[in-house]
N, C-alpha and C. Protein backbone atom coordinates (compact mmCIF):
# COMPACT_ATOMS: atom_id res chain seq x y z
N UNK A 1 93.03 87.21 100.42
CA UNK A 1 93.56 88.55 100.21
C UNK A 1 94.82 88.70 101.04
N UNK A 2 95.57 89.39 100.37
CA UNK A 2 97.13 89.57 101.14
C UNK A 2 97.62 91.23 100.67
N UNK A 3 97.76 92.07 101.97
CA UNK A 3 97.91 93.12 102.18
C UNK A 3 99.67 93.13 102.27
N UNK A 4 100.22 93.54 101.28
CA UNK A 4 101.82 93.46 101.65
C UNK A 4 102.26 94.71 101.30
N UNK A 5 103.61 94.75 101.41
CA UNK A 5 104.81 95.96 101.58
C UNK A 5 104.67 96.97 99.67
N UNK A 6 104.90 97.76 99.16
CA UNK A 6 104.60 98.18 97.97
C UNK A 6 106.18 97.44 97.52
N UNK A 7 107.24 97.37 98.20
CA UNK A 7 108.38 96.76 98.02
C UNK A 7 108.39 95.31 97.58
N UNK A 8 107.39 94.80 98.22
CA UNK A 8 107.89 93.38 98.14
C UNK A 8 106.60 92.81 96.89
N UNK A 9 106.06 94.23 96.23
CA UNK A 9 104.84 93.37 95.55
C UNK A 9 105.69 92.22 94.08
N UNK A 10 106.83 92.45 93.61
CA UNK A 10 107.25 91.68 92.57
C UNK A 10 107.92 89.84 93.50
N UNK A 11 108.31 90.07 94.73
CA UNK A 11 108.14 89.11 95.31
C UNK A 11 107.35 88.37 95.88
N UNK A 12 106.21 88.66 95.83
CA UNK A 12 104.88 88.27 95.94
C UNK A 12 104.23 87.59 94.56
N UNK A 13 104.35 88.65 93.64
CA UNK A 13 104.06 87.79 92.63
C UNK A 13 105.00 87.00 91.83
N UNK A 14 106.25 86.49 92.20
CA UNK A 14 107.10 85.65 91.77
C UNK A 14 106.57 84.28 92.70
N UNK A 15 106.28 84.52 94.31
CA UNK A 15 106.10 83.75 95.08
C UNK A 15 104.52 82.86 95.10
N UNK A 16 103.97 83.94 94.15
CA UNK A 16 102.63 82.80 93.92
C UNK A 16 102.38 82.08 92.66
N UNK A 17 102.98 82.69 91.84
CA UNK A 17 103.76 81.92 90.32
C UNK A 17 103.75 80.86 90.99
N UNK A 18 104.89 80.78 91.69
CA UNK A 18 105.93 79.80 91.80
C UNK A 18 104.98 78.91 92.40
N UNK A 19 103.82 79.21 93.29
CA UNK A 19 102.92 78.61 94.55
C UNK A 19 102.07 78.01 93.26
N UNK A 20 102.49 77.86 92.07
CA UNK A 20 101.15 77.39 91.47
C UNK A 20 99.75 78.17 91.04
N UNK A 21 99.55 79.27 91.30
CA UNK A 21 98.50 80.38 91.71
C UNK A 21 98.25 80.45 90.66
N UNK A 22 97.05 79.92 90.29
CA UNK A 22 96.36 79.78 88.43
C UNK A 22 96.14 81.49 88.18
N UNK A 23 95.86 82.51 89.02
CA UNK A 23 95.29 83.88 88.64
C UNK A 23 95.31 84.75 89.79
N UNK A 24 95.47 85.89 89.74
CA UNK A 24 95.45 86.96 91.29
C UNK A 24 95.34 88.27 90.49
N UNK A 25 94.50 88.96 91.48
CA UNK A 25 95.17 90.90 91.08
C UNK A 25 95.17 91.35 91.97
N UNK A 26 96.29 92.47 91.67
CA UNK A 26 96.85 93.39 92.22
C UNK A 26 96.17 94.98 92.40
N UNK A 27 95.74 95.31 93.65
CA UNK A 27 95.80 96.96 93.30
C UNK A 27 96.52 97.53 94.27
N UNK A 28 97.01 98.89 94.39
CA UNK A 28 97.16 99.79 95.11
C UNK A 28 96.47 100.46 95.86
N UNK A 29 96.87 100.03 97.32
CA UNK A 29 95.65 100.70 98.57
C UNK A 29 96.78 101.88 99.26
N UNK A 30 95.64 102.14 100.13
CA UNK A 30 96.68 102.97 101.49
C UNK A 30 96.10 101.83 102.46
N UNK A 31 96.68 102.28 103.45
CA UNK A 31 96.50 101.79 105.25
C UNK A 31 97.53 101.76 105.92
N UNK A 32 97.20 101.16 107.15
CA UNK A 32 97.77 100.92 108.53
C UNK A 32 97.57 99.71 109.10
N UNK A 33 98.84 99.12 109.54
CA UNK A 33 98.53 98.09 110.59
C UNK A 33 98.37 98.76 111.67
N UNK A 34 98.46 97.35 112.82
CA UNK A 34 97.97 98.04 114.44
C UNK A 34 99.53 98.64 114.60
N UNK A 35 99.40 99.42 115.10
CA UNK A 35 100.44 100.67 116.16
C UNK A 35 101.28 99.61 116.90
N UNK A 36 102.73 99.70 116.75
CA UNK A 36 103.40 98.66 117.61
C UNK A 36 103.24 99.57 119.09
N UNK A 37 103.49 98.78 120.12
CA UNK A 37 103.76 99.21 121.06
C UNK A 37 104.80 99.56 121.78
N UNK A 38 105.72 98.40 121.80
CA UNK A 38 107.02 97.75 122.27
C UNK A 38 108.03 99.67 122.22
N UNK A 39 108.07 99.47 122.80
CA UNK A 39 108.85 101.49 122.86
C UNK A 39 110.40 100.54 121.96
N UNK A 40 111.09 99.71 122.57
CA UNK A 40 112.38 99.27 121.83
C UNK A 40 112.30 98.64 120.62
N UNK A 41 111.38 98.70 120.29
CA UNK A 41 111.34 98.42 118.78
C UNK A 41 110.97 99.26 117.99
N UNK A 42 109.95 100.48 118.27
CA UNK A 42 109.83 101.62 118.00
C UNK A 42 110.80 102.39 117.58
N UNK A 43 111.93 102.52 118.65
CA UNK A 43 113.44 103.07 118.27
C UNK A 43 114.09 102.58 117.73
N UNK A 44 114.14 101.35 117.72
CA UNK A 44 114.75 100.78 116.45
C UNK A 44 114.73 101.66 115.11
N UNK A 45 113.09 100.97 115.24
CA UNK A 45 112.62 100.83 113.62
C UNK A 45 112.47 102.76 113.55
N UNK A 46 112.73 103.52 114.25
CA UNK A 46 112.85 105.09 113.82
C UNK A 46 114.01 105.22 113.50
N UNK A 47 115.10 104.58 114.39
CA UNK A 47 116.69 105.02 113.86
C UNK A 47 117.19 104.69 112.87
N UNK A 48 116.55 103.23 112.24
CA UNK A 48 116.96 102.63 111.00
C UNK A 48 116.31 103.59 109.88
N UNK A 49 114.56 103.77 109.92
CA UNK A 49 114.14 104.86 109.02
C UNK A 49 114.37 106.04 108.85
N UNK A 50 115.01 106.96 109.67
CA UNK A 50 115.62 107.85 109.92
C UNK A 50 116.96 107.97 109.18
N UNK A 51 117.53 106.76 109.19
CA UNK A 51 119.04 106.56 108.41
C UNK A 51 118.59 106.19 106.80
N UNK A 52 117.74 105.41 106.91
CA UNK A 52 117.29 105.22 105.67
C UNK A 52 117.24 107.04 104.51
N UNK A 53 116.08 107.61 105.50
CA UNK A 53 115.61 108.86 105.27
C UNK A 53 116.68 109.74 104.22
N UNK A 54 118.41 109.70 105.34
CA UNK A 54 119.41 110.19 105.00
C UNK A 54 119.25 110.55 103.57
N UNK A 55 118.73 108.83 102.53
CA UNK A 55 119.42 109.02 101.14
C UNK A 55 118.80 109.69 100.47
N UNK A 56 117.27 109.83 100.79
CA UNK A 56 116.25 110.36 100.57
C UNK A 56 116.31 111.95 100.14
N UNK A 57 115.64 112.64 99.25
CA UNK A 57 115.63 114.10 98.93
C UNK A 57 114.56 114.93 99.90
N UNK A 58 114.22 114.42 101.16
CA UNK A 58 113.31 115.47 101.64
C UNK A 58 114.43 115.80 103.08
N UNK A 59 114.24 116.62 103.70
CA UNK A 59 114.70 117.25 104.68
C UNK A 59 114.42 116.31 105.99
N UNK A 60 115.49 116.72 106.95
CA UNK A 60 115.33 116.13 107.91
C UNK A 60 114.09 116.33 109.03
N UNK A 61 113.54 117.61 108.98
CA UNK A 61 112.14 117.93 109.87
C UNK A 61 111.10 116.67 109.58
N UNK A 62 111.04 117.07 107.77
CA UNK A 62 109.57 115.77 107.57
C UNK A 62 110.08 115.05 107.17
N UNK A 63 111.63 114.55 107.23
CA UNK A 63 111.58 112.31 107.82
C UNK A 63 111.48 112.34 108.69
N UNK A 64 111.88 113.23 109.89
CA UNK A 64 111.10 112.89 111.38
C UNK A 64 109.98 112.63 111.21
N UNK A 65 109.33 113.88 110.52
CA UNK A 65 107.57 113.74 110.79
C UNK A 65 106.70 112.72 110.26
N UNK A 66 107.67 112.26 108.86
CA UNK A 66 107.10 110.91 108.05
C UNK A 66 107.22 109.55 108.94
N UNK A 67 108.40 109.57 109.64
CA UNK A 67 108.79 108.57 110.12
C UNK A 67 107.81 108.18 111.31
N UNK A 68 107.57 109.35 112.07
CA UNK A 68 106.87 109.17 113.52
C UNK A 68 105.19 108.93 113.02
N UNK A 69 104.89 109.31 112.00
CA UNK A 69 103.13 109.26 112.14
C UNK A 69 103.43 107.79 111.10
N UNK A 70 104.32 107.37 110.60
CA UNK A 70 104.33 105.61 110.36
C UNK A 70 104.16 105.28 111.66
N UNK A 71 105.30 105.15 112.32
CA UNK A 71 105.05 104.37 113.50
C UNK A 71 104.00 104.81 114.23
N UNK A 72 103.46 105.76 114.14
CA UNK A 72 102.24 106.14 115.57
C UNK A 72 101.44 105.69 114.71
N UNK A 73 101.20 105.24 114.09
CA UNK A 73 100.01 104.63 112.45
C UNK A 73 98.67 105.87 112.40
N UNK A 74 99.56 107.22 112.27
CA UNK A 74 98.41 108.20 112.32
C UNK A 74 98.19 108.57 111.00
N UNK A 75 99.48 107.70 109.96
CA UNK A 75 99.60 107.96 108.72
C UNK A 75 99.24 106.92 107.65
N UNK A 76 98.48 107.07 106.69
CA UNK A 76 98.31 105.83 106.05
C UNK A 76 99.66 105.79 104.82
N UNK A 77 99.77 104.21 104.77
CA UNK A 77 101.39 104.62 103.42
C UNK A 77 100.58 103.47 102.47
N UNK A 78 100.67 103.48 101.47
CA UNK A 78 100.55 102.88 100.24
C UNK A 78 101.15 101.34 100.16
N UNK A 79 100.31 100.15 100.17
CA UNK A 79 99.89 98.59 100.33
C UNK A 79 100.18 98.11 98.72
N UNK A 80 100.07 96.90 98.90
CA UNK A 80 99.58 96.27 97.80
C UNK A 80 98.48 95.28 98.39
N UNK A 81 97.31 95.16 97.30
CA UNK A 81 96.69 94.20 98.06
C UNK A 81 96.18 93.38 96.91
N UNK A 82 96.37 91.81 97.21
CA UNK A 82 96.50 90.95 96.23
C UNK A 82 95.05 90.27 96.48
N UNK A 83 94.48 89.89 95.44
CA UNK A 83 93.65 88.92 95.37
C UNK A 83 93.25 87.64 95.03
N UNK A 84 93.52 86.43 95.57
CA UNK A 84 93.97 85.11 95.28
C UNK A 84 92.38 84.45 95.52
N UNK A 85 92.06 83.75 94.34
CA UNK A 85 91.23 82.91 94.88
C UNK A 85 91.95 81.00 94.30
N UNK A 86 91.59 80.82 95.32
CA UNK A 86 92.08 79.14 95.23
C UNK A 86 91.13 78.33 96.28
N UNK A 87 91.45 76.83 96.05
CA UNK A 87 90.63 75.65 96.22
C UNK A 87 91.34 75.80 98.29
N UNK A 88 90.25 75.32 98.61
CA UNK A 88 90.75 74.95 100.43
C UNK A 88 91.97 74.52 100.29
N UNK A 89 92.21 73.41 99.60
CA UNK A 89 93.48 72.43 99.49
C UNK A 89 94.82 73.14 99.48
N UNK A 90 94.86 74.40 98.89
CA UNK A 90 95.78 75.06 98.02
C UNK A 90 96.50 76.44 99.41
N UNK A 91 94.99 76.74 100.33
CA UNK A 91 95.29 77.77 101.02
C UNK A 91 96.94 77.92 101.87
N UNK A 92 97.11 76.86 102.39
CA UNK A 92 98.18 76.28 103.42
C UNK A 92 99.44 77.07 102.49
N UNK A 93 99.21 75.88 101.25
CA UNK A 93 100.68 76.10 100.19
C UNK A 93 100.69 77.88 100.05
N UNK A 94 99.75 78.33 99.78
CA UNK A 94 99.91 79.76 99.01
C UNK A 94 99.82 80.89 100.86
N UNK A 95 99.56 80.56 101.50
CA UNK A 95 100.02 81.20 102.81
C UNK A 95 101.21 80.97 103.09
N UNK A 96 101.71 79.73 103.01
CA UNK A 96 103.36 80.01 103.14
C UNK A 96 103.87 80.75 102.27
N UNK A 97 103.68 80.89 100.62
CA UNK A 97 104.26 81.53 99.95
C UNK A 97 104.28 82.96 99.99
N UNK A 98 103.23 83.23 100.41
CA UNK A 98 103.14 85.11 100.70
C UNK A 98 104.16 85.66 102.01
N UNK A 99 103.90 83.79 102.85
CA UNK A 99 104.48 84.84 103.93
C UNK A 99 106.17 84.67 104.19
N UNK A 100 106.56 83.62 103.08
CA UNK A 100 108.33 83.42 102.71
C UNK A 100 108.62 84.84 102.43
N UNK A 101 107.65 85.24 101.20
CA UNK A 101 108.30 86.52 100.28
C UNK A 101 108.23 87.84 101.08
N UNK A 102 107.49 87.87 102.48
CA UNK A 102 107.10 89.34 102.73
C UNK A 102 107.67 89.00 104.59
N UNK A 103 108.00 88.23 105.33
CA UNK A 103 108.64 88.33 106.30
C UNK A 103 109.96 88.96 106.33
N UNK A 104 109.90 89.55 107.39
CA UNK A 104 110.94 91.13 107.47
C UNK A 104 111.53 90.54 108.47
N UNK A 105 113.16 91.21 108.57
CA UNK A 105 113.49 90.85 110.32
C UNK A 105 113.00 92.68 111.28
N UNK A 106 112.14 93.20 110.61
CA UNK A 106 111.78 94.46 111.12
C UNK A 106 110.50 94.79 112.41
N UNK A 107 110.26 93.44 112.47
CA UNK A 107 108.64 93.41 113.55
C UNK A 107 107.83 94.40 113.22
N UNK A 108 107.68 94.77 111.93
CA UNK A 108 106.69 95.25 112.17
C UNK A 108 106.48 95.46 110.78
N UNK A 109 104.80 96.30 109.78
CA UNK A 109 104.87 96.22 108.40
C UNK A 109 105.21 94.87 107.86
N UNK A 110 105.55 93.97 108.46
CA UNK A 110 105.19 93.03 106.81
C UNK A 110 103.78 92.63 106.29
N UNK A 111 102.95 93.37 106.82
CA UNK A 111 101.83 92.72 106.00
C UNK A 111 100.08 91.56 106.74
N UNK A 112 99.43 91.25 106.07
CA UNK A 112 98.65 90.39 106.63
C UNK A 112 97.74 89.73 105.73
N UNK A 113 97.51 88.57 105.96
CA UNK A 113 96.62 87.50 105.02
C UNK A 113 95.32 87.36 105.32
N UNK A 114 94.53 87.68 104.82
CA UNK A 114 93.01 87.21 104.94
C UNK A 114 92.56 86.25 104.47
N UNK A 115 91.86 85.31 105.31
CA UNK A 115 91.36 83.94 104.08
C UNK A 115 89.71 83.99 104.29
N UNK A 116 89.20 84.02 103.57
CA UNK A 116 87.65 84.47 103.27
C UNK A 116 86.84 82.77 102.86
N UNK A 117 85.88 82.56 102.74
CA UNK A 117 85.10 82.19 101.97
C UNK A 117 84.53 82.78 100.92
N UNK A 118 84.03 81.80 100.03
CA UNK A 118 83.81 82.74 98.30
C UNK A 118 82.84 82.04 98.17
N UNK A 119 81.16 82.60 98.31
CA UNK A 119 80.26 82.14 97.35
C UNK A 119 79.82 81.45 96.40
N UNK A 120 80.11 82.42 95.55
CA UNK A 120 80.06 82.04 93.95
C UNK A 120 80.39 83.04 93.35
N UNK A 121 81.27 82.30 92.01
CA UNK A 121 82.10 83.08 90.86
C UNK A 121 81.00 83.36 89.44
N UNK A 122 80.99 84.25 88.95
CA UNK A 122 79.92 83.84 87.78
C UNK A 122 81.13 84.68 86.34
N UNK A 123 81.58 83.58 85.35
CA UNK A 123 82.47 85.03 84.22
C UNK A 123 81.70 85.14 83.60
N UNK A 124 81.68 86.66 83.67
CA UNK A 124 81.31 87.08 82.61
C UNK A 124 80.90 86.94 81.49
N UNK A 125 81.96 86.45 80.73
CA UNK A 125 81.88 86.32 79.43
C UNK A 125 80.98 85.34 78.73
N UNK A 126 81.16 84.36 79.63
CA UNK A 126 79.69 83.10 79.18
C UNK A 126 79.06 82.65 80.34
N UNK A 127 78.75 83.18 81.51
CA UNK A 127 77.62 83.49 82.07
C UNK A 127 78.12 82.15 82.57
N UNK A 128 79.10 81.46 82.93
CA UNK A 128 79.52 80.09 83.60
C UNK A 128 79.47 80.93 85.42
N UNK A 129 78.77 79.61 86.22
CA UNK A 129 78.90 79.96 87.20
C UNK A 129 79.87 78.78 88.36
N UNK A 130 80.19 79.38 89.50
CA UNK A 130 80.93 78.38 90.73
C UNK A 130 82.31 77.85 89.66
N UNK A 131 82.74 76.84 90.25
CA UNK A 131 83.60 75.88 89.82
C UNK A 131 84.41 76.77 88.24
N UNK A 132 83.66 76.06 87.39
CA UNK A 132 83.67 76.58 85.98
C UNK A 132 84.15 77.55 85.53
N UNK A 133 83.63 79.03 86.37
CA UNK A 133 83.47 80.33 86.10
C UNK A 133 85.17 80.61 86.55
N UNK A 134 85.63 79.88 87.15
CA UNK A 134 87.19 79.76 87.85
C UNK A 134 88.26 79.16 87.27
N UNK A 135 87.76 78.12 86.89
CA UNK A 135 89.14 77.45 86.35
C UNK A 135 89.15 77.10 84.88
């Protein structure tokens, strides 16, 4: 599973195409990462969103207010979260690829990869289970 930017979801799925990625889906979440700390990166990343804000049609009170409960992560903003299942072999290749397409020079928000173990698959459609039910 890979939790990324709502921005970068068409680069994500160009980047696992490309990774070979026989199948994945996509939905739309909310959340939060962890709360940066770093106070100088904080200001950064407010003065840049803040400028960003500028082009934006809402007022300057709530891009402050949007801006600050992002960074204080008191706010949840809208994810993509992908669902990849692939062979052990494959994990390495398709972790680099998520994390080519979604590394920011922003420290912060780009995202995070989960790698799980998987049971068993059973489709549906003809009751094929493990292995089979997958590929």
């Amino acid at each position: 599973m890979a939790v990324v930017r709502m921005n970068k979801t068409n680069a994500t799925k160009k980047a696992l195409i490309e990774a070979g990625v026989a199948g994945f889906t996509a939905i739309k979440v909310l959340g939060r990462g962890k709360p940066v700390e770093d106070e100088a990166v904080i200001q950064e990343r407010k003065n840049k969103l803040l400028e960003m804000a500028v082009h934006e049609s809402i007022d300057a009170e709530e891009a402050e207010r949007q801006v600050v409960s992002f960074l204080d992560g008191s706010r949840l903003f809208p994810r993509r979260l992908f669902t990849i299942l692939a062979h052990d072999d494959d994990v390495p290749r398709i972790i680099e690829a998520i994390t080519k397409a979604n590394k920011t020079e922003n420290n912060v928000g780009d995202g995070t990869i989960f790698v799980m173990p998987i049971a068993d698959a059973v489709r549906v459609r003809t009751g094929e289970a493990g292995e089979a039910a997958i590929w």
